[in-house]
Structure formats: C-alpha cells, structure tokens
C-alpha atoms as a PDB file:
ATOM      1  CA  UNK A   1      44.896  -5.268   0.086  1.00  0.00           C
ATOM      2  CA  UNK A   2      43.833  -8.532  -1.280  1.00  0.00           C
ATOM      3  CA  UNK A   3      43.536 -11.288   1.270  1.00  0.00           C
ATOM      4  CA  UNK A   4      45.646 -14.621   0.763  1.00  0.00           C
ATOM      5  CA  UNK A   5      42.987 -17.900   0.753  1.00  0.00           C
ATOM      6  CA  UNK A   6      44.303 -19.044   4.496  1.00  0.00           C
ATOM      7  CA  UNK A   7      43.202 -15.564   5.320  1.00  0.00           C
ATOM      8  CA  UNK A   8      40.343 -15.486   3.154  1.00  0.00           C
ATOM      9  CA  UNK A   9      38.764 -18.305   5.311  1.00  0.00           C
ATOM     10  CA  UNK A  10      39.121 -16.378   8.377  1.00  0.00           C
ATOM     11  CA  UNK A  11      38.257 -13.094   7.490  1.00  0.00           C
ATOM     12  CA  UNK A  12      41.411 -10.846   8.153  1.00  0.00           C
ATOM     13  CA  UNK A  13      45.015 -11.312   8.037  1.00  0.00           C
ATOM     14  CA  UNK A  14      46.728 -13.258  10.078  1.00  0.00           C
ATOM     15  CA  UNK A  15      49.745 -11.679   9.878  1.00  0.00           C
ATOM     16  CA  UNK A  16      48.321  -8.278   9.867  1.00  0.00           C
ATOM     17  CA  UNK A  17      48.102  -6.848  13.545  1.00  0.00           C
ATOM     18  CA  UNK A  18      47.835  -3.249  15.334  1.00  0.00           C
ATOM     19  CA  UNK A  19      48.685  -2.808  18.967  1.00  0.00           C
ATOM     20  CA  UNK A  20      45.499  -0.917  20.679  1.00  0.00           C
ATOM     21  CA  UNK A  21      46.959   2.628  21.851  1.00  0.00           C
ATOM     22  CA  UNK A  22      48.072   2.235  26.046  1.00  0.00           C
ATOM     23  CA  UNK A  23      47.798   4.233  28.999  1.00  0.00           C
ATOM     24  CA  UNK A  24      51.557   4.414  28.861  1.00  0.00           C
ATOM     25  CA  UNK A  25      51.152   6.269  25.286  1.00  0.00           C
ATOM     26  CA  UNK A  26      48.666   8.219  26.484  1.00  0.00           C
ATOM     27  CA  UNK A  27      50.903   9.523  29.462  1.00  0.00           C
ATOM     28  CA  UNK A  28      53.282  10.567  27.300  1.00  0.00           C
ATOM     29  CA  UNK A  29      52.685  14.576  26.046  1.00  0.00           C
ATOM     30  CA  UNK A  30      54.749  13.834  23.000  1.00  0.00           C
ATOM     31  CA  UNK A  31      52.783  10.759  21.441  1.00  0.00           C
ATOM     32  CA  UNK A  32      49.474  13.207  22.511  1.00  0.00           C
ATOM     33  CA  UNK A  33      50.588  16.198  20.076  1.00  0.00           C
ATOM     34  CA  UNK A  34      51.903  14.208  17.397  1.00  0.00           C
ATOM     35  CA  UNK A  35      48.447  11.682  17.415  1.00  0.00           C
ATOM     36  CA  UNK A  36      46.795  15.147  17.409  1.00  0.00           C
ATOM     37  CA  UNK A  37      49.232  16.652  14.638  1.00  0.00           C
ATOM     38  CA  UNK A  38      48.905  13.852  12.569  1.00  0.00           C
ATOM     39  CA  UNK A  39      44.807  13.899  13.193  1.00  0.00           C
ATOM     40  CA  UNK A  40      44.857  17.764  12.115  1.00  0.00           C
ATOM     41  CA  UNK A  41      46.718  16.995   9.032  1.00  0.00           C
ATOM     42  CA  UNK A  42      43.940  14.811   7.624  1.00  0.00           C
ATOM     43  CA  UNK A  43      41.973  17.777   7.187  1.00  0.00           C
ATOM     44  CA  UNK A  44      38.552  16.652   7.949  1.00  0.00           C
ATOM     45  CA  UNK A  45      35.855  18.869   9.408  1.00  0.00           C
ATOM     46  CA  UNK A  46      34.160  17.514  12.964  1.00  0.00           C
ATOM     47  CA  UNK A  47      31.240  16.085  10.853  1.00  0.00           C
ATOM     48  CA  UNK A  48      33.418  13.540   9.111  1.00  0.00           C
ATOM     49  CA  UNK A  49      35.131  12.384  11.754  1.00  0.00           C
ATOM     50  CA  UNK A  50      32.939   9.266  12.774  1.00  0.00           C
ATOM     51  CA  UNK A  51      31.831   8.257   9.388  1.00  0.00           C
ATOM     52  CA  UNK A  52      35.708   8.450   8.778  1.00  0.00           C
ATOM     53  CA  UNK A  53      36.908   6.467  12.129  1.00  0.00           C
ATOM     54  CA  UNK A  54      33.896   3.736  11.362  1.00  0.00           C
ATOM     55  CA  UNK A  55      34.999   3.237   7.802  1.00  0.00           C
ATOM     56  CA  UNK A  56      38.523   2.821   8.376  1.00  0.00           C
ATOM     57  CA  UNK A  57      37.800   0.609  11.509  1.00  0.00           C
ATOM     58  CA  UNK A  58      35.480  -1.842   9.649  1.00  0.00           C
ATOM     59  CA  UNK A  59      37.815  -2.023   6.271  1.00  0.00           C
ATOM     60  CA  UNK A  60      40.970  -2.811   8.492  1.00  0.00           C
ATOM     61  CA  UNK A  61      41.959  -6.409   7.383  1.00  0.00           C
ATOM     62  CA  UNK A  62      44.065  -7.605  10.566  1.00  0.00           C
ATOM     63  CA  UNK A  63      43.440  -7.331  14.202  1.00  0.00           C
ATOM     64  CA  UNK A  64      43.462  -5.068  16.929  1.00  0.00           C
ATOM     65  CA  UNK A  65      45.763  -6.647  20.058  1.00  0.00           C
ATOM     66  CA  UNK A  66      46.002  -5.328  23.387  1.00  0.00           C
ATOM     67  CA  UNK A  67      49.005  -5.108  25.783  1.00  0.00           C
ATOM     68  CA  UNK A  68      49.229  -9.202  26.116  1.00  0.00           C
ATOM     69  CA  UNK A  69      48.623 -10.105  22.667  1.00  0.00           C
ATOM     70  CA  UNK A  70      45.200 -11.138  22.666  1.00  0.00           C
ATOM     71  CA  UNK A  71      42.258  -9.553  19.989  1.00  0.00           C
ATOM     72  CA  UNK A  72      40.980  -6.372  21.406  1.00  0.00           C
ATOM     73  CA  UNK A  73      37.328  -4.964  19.956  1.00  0.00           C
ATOM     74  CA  UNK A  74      37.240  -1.105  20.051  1.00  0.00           C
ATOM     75  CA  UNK A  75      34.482   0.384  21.960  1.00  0.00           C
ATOM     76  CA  UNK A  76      33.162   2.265  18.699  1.00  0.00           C
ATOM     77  CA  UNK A  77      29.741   3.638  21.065  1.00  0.00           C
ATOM     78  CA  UNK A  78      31.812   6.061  22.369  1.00  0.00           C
ATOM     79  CA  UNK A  79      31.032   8.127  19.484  1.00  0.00           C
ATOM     80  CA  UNK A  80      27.791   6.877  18.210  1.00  0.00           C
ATOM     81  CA  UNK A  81      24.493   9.323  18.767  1.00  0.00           C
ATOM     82  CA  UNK A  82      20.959   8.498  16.309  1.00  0.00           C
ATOM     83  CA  UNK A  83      21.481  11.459  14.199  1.00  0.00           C
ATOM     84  CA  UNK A  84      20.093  10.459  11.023  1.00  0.00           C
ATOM     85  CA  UNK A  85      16.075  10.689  12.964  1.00  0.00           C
ATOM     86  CA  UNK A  86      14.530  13.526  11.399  1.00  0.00           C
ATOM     87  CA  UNK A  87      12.038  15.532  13.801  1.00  0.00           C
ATOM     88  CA  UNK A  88       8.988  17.891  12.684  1.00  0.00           C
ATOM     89  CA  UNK A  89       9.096  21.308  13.195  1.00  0.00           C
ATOM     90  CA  UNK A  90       6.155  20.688  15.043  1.00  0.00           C
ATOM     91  CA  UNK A  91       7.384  17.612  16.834  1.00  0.00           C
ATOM     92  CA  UNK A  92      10.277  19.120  18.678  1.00  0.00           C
ATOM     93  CA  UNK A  93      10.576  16.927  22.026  1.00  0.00           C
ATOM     94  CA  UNK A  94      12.553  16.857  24.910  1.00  0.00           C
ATOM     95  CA  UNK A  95      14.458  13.520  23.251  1.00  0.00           C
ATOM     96  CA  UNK A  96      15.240  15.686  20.167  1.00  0.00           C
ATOM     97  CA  UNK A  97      16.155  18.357  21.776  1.00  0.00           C
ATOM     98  CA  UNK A  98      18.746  15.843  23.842  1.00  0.00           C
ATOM     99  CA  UNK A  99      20.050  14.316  20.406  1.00  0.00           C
ATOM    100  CA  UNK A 100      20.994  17.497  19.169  1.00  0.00           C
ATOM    101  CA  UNK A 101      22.487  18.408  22.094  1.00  0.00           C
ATOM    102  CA  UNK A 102      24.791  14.666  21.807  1.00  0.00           C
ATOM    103  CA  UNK A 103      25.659  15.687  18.200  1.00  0.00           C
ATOM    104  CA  UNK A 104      27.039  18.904  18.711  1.00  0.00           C
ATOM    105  CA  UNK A 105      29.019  17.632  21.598  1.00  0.00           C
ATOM    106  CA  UNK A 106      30.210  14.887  19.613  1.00  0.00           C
ATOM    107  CA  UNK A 107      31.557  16.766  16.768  1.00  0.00           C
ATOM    108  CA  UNK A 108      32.634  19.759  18.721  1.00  0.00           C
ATOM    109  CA  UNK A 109      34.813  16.966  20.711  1.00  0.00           C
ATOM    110  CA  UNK A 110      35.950  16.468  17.347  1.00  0.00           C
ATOM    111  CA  UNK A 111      36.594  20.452  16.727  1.00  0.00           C
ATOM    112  CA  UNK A 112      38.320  20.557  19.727  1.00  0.00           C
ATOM    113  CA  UNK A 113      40.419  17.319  19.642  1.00  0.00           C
ATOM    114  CA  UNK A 114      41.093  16.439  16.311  1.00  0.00           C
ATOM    115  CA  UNK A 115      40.479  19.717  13.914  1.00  0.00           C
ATOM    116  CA  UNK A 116      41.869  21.904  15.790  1.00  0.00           C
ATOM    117  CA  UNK A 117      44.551  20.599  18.685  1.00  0.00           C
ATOM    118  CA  UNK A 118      46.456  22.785  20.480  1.00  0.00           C
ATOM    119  CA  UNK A 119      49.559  21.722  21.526  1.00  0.00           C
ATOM    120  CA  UNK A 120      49.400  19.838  25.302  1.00  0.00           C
ATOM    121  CA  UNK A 121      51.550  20.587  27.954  1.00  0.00           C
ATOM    122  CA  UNK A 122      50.010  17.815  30.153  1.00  0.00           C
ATOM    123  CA  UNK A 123      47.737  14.725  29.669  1.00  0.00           C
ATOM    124  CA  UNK A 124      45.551  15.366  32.303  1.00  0.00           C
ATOM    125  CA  UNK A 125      42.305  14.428  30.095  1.00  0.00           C
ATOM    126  CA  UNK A 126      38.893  12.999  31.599  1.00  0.00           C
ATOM    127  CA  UNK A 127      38.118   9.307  31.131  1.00  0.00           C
ATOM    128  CA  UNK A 128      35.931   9.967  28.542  1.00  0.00           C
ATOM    129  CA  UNK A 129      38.370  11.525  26.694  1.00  0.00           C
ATOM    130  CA  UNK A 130      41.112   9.252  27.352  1.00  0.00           C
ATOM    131  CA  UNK A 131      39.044   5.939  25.828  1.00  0.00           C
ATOM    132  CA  UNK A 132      38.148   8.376  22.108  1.00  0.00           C
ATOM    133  CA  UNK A 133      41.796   9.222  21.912  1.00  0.00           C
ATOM    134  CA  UNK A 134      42.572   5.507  22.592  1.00  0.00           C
ATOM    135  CA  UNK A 135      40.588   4.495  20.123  1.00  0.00           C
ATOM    136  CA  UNK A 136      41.043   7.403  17.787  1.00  0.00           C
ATOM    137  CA  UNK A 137      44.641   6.721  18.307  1.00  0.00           C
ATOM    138  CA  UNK A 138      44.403   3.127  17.660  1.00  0.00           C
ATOM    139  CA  UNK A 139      42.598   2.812  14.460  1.00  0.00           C
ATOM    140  CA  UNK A 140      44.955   6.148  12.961  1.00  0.00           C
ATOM    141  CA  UNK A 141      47.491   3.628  13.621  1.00  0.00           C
ATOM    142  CA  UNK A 142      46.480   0.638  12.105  1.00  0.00           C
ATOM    143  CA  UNK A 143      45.409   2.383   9.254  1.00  0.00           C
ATOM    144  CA  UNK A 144      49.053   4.680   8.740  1.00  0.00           C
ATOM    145  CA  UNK A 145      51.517   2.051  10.526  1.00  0.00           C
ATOM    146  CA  UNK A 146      54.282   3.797   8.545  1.00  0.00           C
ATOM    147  CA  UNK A 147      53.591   7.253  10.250  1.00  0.00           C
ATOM    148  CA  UNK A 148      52.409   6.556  13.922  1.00  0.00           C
ATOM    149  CA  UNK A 149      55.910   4.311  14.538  1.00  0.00           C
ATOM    150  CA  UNK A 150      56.991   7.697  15.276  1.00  0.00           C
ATOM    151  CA  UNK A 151      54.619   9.621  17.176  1.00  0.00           C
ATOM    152  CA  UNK A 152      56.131  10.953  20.658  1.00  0.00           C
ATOM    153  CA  UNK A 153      59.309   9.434  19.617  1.00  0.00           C
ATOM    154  CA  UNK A 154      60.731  13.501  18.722  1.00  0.00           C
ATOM    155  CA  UNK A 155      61.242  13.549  22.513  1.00  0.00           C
ATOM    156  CA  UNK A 156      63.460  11.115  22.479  1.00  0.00           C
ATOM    157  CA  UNK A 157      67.028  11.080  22.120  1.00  0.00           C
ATOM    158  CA  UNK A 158      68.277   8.527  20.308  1.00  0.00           C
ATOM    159  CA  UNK A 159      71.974   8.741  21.276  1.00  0.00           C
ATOM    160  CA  UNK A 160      73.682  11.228  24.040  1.00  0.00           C
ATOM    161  CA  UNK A 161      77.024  10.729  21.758  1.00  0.00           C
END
C-alpha cells in the first residue's frame, strides 16, 4: 500500500484504522476459536511467531483505536525476551539459565495458543494471557480486516425467520 502525500506527511493513513481487540470479544468463546482457527491456519511454528507479530505490527500503515476512538499503542513487551545473547559453554549463569527458561515459555505459549489451539469451551484465561491474545488478536486483524469481520460471528443467528 502506497501512502497518499496528506498521509505521507504524517506517517500512516488517515483513513486506515483497526479497532484494538475488547474484553467483550474476548468473552465471547466463538471470536476465541475462530482468532485461534484463523492463527492455526497461518501455519507458523512457535519460533516465528514474534518476529511475525513485530513485522506485521510495525508495517501496518493506519492506526490502532481503542473502544472510544482514540490511538491505542500495543504493549508489544509482552512477548519480548533477549534471545539473540549468546552464552559460553563455560559461561552458563543463573541469568542464562533464566533467558532460556523465558524463551521456551514464550514460544511454547505460542505452541499452545496459536499452533496448536484446541477448541475452548470457556474463556476463563489468566491476565497474562488475555493482554497476548488482545494483542495477537488485534494486529491479525488489522492485518486480514477481510477475514476477522467474521470471527465469533458463526454463533450468531442472523435471522430466526
């Protein structure tokens, strides 16, 4: 997408804009699975998650608005651990140890979540795991806008006649 010179000056798109993912969404079971589906069907393995998330958040040319229309920034930390520091043999440390420990978390969080859902019966999820599938969910959205118009909306009906 090529950026129009009013926009150009600015830096995104005016007219280009991506509602953050809400707690109401997140209640629902049926926008859960299909966010999860839709996750699954990218087919990327639990390592290339982040780099994937960070590239698609930072080449996004609009903005991200929250529930009263103002710009939201997405809390990107939430999945950020040093793992590009390369340790010794020899120079295995307690802080090492602990980075490795972060990095397999974070990409099993991504096994678990995104590579390999299963579907959810309830939304009970821990804070922690409500803001990464907020943002997951948010920046999946502004990037496919065509496809997540209709996540969770299989549950319901659109006419009773």
């Amino acid at each position: 997408m090529t950026l129009c010179a009013s926009c150009f000056m600015v830096g995104y798109c005016k007219q280009l804009n991506a509602p953050v993912v809400t707690d109401d969404e997140l209640q629902q079971v049926g926008f859960v699975n299909d966010l999860l589906d839709y996750a699954q069907n990218l087919l990327l393995k639990p390592s290339d998650w982040r780099p994937y998330l960070t590239k698609a958040y930072t080449e996004y040319q609009g903005r991200i608005l929250d529930a009263n229309g103002e710009e939201e920034f997405l809390n990107m930390g939430l999945f950020e651990v040093d793992d590009d520091i390369l340790f010794a043999a020899n120079d295995v440390t307690h802080a090492a140890k602990q980075v490795t420990i972060a990095n397999n978390a974070i990409r099993d969080w991504f096994d678990y979540w995104l590579c390999n859902p299963t579907p959810r019966q309830h939304v009970n999820f821990s804070a922690f795991t409500r803001e990464r599938l907020r943002v997951v969910g948010t920046i999946l959205r502004a990037a496919n806008p065509e496809e997540a118009q209709f996540w969770g909306l299989a549950d319901k009906v659109a006419n009773d006649n």
